[in-house]
Protein backbone atom coordinates (compact mmCIF):
# COMPACT_ATOMS: atom_id res chain seq x y z
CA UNK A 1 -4.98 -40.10 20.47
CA UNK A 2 -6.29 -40.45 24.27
CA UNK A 3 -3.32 -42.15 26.34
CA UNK A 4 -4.23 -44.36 29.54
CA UNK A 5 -2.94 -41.89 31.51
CA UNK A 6 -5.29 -39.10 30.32
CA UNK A 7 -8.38 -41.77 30.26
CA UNK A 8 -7.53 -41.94 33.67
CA UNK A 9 -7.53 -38.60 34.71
CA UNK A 10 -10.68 -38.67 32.95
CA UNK A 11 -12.50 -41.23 34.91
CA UNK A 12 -11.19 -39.50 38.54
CA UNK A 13 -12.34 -36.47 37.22
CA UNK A 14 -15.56 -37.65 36.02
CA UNK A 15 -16.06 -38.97 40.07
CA UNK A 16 -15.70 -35.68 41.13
CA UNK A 17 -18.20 -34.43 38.80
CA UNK A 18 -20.56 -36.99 40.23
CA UNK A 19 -20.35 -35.89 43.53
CA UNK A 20 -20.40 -32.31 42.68
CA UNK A 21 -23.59 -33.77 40.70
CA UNK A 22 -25.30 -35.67 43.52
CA UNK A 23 -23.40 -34.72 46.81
CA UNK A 24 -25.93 -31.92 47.36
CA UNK A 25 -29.05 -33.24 46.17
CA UNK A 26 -28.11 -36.35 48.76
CA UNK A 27 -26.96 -34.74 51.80
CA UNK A 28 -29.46 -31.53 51.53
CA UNK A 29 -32.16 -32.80 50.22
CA UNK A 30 -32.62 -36.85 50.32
CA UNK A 31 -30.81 -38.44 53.06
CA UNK A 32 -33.01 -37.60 56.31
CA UNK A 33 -30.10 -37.28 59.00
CA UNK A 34 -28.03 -34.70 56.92
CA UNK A 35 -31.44 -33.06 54.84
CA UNK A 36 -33.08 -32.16 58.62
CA UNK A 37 -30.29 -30.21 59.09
CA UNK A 38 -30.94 -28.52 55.45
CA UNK A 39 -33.79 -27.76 53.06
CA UNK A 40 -36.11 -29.86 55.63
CA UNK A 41 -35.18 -27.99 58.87
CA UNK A 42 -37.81 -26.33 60.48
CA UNK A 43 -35.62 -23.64 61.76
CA UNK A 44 -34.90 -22.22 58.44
CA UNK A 45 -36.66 -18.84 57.38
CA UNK A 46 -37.24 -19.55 53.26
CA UNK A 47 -35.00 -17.59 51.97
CA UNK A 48 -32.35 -19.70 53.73
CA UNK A 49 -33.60 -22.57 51.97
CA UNK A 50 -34.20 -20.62 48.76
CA UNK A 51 -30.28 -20.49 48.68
CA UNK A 52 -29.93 -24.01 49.77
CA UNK A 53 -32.17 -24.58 47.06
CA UNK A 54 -30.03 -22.86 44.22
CA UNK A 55 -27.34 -24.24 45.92
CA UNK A 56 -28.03 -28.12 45.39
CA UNK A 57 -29.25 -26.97 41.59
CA UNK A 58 -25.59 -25.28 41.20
CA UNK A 59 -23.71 -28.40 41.85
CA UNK A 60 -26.30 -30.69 39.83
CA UNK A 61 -25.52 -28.25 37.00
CA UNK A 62 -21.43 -27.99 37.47
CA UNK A 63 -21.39 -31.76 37.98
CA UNK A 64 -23.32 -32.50 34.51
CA UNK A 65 -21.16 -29.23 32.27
CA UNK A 66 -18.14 -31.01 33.32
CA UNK A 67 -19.13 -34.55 32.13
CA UNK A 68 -20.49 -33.30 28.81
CA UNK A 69 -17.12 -31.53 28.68
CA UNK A 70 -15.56 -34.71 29.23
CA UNK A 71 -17.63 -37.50 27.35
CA UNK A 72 -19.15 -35.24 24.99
CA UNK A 73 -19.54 -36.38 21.46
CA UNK A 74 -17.26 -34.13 20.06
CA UNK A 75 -13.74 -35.83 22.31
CA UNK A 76 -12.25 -34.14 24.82
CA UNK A 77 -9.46 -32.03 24.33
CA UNK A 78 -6.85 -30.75 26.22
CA UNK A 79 -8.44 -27.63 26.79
CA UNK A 80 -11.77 -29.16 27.18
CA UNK A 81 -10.62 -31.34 29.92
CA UNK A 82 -8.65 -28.44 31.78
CA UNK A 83 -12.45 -26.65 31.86
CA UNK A 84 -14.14 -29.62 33.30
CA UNK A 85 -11.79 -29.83 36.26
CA UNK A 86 -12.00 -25.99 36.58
CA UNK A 87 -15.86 -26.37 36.48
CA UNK A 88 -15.51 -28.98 39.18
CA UNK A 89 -13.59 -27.41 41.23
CA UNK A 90 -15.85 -24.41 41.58
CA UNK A 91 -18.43 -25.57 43.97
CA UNK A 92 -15.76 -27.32 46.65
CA UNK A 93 -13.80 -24.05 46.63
CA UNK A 94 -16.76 -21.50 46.91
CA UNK A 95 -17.52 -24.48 50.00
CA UNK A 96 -14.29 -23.29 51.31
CA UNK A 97 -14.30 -20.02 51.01
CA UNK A 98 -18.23 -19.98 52.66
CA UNK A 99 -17.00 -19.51 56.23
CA UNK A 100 -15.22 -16.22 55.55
CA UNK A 101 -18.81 -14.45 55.43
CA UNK A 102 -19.82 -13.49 58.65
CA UNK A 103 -21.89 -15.44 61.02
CA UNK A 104 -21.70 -18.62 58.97
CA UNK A 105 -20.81 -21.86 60.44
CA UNK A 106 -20.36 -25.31 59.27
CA UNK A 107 -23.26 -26.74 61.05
CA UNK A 108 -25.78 -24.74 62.95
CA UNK A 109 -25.66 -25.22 66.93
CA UNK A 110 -28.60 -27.66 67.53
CA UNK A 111 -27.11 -30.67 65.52
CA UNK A 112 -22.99 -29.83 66.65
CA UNK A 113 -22.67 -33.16 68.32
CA UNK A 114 -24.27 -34.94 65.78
CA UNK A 115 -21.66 -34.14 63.37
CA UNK A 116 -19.01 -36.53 62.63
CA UNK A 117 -15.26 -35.08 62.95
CA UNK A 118 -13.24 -36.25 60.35
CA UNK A 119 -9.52 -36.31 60.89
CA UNK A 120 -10.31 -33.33 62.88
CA UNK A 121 -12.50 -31.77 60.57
CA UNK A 122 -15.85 -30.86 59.72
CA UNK A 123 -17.38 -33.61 57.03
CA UNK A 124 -17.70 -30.98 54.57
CA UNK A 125 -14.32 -29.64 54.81
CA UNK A 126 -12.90 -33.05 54.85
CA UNK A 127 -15.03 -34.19 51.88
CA UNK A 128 -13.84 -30.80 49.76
CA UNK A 129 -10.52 -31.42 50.55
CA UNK A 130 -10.29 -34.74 49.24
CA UNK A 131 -12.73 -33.83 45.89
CA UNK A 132 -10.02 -31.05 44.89
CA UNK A 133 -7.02 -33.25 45.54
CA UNK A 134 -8.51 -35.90 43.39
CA UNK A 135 -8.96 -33.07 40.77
CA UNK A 136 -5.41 -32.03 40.85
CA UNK A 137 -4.49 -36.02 40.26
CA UNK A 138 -6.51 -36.38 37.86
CA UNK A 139 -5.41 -33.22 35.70
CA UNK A 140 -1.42 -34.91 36.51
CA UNK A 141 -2.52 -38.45 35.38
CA UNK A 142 -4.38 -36.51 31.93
CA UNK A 143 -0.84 -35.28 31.86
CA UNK A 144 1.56 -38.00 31.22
């Protein structure tokens, strides 16, 4: 039997999922301020925007596994759930672990200033941040 609780943690993980889903896709590829700095920025040899490429299709494809593993047709169990929040989780923390390879930054130098700063932050950083804490509430709420 599914308890409120673990609906719940359901549903927050499921928005995580979504934006592991979309984020990408939005930011890299659709939304002109953030995609010129991306797969549409002139500046970028291709491979560069080969990776951005597999990139945006790695979080589309660990965003939809992890809502099949929760709203599948067969339930979601325990263990099921635990995998969907792992799965989620994997493309905010390889986004945090990106800027220990060398020469990598969080924004390349011609659009620095245009870059919000978020609680001190980059946007990306702050945005990761946020995704995984939601995951680890979620897998408490699923919990209880």
């Amino acid at each position: 039997m599914i308890t409120l609780w673990f609906l719940l943690g359901k549903i927050i993980v499921s928005l995580v999922a979504l934006a592991t889903l979309a984020g990408a896709i939005l930011a890299d590829f659709l939304i002109p301020a953030t995609a010129k700095q991306h797969i549409h920025n002139p500046h970028w040899p291709p491979h560069a925007k080969f990776h951005d490429g597999q990139t945006i299709l790695l979080g589309v494809l660990l965003g939809a596994i992890s809502l099949w593993l929760l709203w599948g047709s067969s339930g979601t169990s325990w263990p099921q759930f635990m995998l969907a929040v792992v799965i989620a989780s994997l493309y905010w923390i390889a986004l945090l672990a990106a800027p220990l390879f060398p020469g990598t930054a969080w924004a390349d130098p011609e659009f620095r200033d245009e870059n919000p700063v978020v609680l001190g932050m980059p946007p990306q950083l702050f945005l990761a941040l946020v995704l995984l804490l939601l995951l680890v509430v979620g897998s408490i709420l699923a919990m209880l």
